[in-house]
Protein backbone atom coordinates (compact mmCIF):
# COMPACT_ATOMS: atom_id res chain seq x y z
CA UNK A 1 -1.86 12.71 25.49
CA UNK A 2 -2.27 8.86 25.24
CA UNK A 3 -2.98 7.49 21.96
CA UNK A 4 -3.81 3.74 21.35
CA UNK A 5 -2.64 2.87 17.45
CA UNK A 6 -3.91 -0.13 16.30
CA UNK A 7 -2.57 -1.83 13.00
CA UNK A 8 -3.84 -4.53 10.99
CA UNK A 9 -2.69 -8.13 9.88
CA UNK A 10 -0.27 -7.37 6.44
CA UNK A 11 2.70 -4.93 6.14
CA UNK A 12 0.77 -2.58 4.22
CA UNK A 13 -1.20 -1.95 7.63
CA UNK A 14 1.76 -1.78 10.17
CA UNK A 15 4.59 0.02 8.38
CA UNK A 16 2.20 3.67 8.04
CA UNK A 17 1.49 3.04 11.87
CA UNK A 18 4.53 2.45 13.34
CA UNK A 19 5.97 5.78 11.29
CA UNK A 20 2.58 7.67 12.62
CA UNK A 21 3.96 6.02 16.17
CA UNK A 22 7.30 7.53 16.33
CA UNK A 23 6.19 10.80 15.08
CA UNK A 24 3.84 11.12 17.94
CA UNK A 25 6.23 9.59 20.26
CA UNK A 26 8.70 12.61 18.92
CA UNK A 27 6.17 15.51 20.07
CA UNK A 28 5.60 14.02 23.41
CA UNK A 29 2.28 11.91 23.33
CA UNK A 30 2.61 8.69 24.96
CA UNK A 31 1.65 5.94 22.06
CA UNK A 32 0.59 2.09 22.70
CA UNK A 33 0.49 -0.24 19.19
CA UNK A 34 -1.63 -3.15 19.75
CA UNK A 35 -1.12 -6.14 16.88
CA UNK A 36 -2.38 -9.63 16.42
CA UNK A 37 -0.46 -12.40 16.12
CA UNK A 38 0.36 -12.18 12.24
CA UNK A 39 2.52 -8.85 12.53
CA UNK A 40 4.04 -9.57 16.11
CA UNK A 41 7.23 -10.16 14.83
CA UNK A 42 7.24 -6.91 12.41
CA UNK A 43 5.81 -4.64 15.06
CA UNK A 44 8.17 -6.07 17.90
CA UNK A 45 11.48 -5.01 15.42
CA UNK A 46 10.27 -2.00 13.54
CA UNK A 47 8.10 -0.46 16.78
CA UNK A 48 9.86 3.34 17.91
CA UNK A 49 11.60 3.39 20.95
CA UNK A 50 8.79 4.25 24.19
CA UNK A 51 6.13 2.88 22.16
CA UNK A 52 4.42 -0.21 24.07
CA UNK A 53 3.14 -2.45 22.36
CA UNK A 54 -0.50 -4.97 23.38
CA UNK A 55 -1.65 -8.01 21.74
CA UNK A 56 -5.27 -8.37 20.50
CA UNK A 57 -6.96 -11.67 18.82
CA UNK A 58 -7.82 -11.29 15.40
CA UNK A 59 -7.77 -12.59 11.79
CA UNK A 60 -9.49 -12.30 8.51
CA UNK A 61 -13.58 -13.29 8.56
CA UNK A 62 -13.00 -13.30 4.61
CA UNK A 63 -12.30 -17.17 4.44
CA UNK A 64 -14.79 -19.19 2.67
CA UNK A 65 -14.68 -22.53 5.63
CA UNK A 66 -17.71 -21.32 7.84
CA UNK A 67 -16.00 -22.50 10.46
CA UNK A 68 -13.18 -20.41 9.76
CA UNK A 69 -15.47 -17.41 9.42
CA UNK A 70 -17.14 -18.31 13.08
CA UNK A 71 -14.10 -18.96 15.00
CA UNK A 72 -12.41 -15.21 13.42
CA UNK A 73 -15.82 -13.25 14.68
CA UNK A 74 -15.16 -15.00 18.11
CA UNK A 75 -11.41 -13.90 18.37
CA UNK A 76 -12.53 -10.16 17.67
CA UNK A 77 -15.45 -10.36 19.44
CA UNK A 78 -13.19 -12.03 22.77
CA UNK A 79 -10.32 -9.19 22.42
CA UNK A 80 -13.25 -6.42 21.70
CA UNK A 81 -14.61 -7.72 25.57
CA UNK A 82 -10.75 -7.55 26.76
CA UNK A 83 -10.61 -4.40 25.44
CA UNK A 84 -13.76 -2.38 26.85
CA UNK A 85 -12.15 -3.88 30.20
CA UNK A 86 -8.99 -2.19 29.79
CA UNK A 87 -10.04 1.18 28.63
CA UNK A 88 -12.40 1.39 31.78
CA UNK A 89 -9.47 1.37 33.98
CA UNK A 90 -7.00 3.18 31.51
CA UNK A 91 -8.62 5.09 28.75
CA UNK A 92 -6.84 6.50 26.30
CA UNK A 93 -7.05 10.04 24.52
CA UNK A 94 -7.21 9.39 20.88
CA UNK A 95 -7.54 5.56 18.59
CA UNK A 96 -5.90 5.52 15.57
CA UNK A 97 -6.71 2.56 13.83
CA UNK A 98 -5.06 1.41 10.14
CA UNK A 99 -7.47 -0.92 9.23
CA UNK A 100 -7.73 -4.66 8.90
CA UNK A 101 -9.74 -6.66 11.29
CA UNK A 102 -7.27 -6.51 14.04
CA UNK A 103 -8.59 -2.62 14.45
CA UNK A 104 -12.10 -3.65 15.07
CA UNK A 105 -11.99 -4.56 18.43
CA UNK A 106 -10.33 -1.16 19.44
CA UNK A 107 -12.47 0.95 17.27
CA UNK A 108 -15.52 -0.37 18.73
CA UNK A 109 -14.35 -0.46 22.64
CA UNK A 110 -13.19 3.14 21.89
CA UNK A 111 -16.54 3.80 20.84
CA UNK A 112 -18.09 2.67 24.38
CA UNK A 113 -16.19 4.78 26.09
CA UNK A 114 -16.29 7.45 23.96
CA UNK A 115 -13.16 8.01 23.29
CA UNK A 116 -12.19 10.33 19.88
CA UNK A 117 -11.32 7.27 16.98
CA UNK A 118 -9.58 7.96 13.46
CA UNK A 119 -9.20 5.50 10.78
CA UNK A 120 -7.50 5.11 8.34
CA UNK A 121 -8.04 3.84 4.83
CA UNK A 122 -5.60 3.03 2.26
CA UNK A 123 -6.94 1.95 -0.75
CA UNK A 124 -8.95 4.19 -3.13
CA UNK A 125 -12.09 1.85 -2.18
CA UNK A 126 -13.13 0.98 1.30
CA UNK A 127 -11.95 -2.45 2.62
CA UNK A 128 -14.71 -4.63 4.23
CA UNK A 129 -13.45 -3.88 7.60
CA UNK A 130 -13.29 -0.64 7.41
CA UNK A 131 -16.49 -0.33 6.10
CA UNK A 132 -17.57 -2.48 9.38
CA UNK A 133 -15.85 -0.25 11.75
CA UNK A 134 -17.04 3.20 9.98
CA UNK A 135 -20.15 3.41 12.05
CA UNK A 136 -18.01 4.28 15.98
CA UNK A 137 -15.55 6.36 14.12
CA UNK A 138 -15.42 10.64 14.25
CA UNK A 139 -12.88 10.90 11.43
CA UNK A 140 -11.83 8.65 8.31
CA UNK A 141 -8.77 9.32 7.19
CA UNK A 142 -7.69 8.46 3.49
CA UNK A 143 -4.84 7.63 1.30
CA UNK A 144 -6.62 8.86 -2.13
CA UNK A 145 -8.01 12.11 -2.77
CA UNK A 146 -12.01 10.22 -3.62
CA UNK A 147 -12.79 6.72 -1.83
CA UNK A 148 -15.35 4.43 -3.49
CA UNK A 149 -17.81 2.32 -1.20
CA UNK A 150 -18.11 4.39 1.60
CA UNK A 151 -22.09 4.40 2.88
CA UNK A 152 -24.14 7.31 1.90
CA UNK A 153 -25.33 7.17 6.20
CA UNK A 154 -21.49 7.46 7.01
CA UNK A 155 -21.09 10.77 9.86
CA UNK A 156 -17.30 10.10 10.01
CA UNK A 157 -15.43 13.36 8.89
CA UNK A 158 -13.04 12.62 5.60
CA UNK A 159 -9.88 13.98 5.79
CA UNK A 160 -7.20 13.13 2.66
CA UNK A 161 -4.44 12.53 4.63
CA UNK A 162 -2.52 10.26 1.47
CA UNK A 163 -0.44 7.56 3.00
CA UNK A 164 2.93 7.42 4.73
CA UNK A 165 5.73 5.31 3.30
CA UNK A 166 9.33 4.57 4.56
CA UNK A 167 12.02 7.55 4.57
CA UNK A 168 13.51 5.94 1.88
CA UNK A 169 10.50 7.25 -0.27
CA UNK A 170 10.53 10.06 0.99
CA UNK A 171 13.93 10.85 0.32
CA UNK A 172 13.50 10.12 -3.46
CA UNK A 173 10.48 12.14 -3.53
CA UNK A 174 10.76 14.11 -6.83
CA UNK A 175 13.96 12.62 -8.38
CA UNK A 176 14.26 13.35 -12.16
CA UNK A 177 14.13 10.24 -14.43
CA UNK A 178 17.16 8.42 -15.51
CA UNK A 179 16.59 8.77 -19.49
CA UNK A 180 18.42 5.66 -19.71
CA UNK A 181 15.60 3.23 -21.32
CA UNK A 182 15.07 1.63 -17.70
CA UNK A 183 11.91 -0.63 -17.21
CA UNK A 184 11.68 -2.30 -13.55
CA UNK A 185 8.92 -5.11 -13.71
CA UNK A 186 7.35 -5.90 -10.34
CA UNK A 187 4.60 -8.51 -9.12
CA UNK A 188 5.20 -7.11 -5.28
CA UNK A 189 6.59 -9.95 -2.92
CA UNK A 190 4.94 -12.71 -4.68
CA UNK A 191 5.46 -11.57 -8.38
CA UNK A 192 2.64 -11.65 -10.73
CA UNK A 193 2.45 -15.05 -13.26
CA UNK A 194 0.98 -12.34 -16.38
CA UNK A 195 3.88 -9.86 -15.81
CA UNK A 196 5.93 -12.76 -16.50
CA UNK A 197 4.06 -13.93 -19.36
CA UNK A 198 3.54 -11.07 -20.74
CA UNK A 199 6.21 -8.36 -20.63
CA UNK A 200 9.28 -10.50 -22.10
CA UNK A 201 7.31 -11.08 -24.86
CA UNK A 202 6.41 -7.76 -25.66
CA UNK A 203 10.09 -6.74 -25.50
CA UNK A 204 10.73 -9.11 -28.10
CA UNK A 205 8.37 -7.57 -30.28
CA UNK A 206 10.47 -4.14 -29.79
CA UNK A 207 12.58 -3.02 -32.56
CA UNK A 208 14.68 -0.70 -29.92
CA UNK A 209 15.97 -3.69 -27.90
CA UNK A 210 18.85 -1.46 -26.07
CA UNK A 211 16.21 -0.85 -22.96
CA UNK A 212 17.43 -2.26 -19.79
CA UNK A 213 14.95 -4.00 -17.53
CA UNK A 214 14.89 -5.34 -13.81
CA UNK A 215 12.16 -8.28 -13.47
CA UNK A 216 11.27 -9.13 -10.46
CA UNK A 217 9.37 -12.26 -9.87
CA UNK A 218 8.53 -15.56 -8.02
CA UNK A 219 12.06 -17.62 -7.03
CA UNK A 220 10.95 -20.38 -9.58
CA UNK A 221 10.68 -18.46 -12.35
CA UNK A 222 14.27 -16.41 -12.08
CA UNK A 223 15.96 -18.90 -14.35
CA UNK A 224 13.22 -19.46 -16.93
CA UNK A 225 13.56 -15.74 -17.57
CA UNK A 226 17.43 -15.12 -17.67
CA UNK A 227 17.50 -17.67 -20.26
CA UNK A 228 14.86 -16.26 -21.92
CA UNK A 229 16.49 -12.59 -21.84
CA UNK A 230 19.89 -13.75 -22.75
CA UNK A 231 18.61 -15.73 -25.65
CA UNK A 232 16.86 -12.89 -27.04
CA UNK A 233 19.66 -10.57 -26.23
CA UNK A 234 17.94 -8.39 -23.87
CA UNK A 235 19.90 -6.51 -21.61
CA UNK A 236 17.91 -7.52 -18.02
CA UNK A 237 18.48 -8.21 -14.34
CA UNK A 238 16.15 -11.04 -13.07
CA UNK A 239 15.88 -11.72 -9.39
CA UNK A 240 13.25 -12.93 -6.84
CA UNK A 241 13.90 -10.04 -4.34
CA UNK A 242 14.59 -6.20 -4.46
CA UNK A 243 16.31 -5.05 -1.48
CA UNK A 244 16.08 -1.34 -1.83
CA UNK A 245 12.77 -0.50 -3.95
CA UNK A 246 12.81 3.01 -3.51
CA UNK A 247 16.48 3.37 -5.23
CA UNK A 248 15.31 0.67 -7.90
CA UNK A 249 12.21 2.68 -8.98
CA UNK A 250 14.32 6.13 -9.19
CA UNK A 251 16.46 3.95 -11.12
CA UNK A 252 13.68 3.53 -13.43
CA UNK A 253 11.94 5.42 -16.23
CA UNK A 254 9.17 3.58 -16.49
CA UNK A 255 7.29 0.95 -14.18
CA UNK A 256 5.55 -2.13 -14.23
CA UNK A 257 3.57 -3.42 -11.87
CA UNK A 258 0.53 -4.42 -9.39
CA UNK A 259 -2.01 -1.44 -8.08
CA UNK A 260 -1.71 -2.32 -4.31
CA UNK A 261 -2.11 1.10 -1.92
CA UNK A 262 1.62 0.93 -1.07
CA UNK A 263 3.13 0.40 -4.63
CA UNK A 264 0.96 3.59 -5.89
CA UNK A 265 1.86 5.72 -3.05
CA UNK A 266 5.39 5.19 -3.33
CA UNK A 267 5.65 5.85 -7.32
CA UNK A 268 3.62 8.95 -6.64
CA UNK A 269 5.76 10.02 -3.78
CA UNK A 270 8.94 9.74 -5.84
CA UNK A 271 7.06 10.50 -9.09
CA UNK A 272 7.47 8.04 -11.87
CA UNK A 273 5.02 7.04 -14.79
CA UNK A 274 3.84 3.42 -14.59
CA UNK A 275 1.90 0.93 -16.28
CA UNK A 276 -0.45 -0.61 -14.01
CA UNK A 277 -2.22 -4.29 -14.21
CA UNK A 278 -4.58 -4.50 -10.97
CA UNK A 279 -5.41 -8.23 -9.54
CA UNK A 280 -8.19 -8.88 -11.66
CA UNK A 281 -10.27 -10.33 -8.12
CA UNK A 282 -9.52 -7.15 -6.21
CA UNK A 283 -11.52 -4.37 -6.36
CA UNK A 284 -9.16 -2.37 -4.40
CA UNK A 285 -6.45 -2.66 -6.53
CA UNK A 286 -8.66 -1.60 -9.68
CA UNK A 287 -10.00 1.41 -7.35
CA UNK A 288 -6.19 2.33 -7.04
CA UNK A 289 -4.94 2.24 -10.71
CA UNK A 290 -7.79 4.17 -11.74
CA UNK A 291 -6.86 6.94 -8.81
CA UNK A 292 -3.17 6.55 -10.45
CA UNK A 293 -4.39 7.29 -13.87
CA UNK A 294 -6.35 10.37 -13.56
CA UNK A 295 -3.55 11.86 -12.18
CA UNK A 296 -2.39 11.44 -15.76
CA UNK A 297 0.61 9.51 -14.18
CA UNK A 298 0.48 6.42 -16.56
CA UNK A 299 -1.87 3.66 -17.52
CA UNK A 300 -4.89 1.45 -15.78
CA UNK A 301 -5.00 -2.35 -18.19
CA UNK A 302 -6.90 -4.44 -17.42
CA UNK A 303 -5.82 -8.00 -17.03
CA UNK A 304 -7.53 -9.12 -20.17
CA UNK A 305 -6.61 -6.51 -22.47
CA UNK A 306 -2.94 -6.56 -21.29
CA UNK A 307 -1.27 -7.96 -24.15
CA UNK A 308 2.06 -8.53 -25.45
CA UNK A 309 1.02 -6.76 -28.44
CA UNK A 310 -0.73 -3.37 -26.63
CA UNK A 311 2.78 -3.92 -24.59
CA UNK A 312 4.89 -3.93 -27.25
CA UNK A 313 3.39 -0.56 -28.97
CA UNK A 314 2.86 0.74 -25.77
CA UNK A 315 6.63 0.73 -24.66
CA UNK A 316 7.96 1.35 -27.97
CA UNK A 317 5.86 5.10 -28.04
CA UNK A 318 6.77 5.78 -24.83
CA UNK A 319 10.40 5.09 -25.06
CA UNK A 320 11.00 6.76 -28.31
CA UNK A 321 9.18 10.31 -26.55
CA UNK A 322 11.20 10.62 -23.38
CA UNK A 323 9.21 13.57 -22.75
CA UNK A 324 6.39 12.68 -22.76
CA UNK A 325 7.51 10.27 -19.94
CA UNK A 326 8.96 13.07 -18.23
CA UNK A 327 5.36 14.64 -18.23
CA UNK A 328 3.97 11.43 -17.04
CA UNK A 329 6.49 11.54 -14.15
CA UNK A 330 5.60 14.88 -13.34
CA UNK A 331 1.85 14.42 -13.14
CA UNK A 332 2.44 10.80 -11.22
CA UNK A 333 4.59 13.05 -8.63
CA UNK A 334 2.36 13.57 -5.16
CA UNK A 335 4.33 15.58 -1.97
CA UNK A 336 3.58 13.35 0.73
CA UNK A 337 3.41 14.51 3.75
CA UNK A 338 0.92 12.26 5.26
CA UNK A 339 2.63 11.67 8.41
CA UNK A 340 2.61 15.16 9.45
CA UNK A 341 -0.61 15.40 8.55
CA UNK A 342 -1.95 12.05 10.08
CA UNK A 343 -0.20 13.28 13.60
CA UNK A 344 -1.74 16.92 13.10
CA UNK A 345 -5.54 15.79 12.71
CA UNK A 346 -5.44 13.26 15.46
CA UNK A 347 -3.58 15.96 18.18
CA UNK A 348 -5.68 18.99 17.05
């Protein structure tokens, strides 16, 4: 079978397609990636051996210049053109498509030529783009058990699939805590200015001080916040870059971070309790935490009711009940087997 996977513009998009990639690749289907020029680099190193990979023209229409927003519709709309050409001389079987505006111009030349299309959704509430592309698709698959946004007209099948993340994850999936008072603090890649502001703080305000935390954070902030540990005599590790996150979080008892897709479905795939602080201008990220929190996995703060003070009392009951952290982790823990599954609905 032929399947055309098409990824989107950020990490979050490529990484669950190139895994879906190799696993088709691995039960014989002949796979082509297509990319735009943000991710060529990414999809070039991490693509899976026999996998080819085709360029397509595409950014974000989200920017506020008009003229931004004018010449992005023109890019899709130029590779969607390129794209109907192509698939009249060599159509493929199945689209997959991950999302982001570089999949629009597949999903909707795959719709001309009728050609079976699943997409893919990973937050818990449906991206502009996605929302866009719904209308030519026959199956949407998602990363959270509910979706919010999706249009009441919508045909598309929905099919939980969850997400997939890297082996790594899925190695770890189900490791038992550490019970060693371990907080990692993450902002993702760019680290998060309130996590910063807020979380030392809160520590201070602690009157168990032997927990043991790993801050991650923005380059230019590392040495405001050793100095600030070691003054207060907190044990910590401050650093601008985790190399291994999926051995850092089983590392960790408790976690402290952003609500993108990626970040949840990794601490539910290993299965650790976390306190979660979506971007306060994403709605996806607030879609996710809430997802996260029903589980009964950990906590959903808001930006402006996460305090050093909530922090402080927060931690401190936590910390002192290591079982009820242990039941946290247990509820936060979700099998993934989203690859499997991914592969299975789109061969079937």
């Amino acid at each position: 079978m032929k399947i055309w996977i098409a990824t989107g513009g950020t990490g979050g998009h490529v990484f669950p397609a190139l895994s879906v990639a190799s696993e088709l690749l691995s039960r014989g289907h002949r796979v082509t990636i297509s990319r735009d020029g943000r991710v060529k680099k990414m999809v070039r190193d991490g693509a899976p051996h026999g996998a080819r990979i085709a360029a397509v023209w595409a950014s974000g229409v989200g920017a506020k210049n008009r003229w931004h927003q004018i010449c992005a519709l023109a890019q899709i709309g130029v590779s969607a053109a390129w794209l109907a050409v192509r698939f009249m001389f060599s159509r493929p079987d199945r689209v997959v498509a991950f999302g982001g505006y570089a999949s629009v111009p597949v999903v909707f030349a795959a719709h001309l030529w009728h050609v079976p299309t699943f997409l893919h959704e990973q937050n818990a509430a449906i991206g502009r783009a996605n929302k866009f592309a719904l209308r030519w698709v026959r199956t949407l698959m998602t990363s959270f058990p509910t979706v919010d946004g999706i249009p009441s007209g919508a045909t598309a099948q929905i099919v939980y699939t969850g997400l997939p993340v890297r082996r790594e994850f899925m190695a770890a999936s189900g490791a038992p805590l550490p019970n060693e008072m371990r907080l990692l603090v993450t902002g993702g890649s760019l680290g998060a200015q309130i996590l910063d502001d807020v979380v030392p703080g809160a520590i201070v305000q602690m009157k168990n001080k032997k927990i043991f935390v790993t801050h991650q954070t923005r380059p230019e902030n590392v040495a405001r916040l050793q100095k600030f540990y070691a003054a207060n005599k907190i044990h910590a590790n401050v650093l601008s870059f985790i190399h291994d996150m999926a051995d850092t979080i089983v590392n960790s008892d408790l976690v402290i971070g952003r609500s993108g897709a990626s970040t949840v479905i990794e601490l539910e795939t290993i299965g650790r309790p976390a306190i979660l602080v979506p971007l306060n201008i994403n709605p996806d990220q607030a879609a996710n935490a809430a997802s996260f929190a029903r589980l009964g996995g950990g906590f959903n703060v808001p930006q402006d009711q996460f305090t050093p003070r909530w922090l402080a009392a927060t931690l401190t009951e936590l910390f002192d009940n290591p079982s009820r952290l242990a039941k946290m982790a247990a509820k936060a823990h979700v099998p993934n087997n989203a690859v499997q599954i991914i592969a299975d609905t789109v061969t079937k």
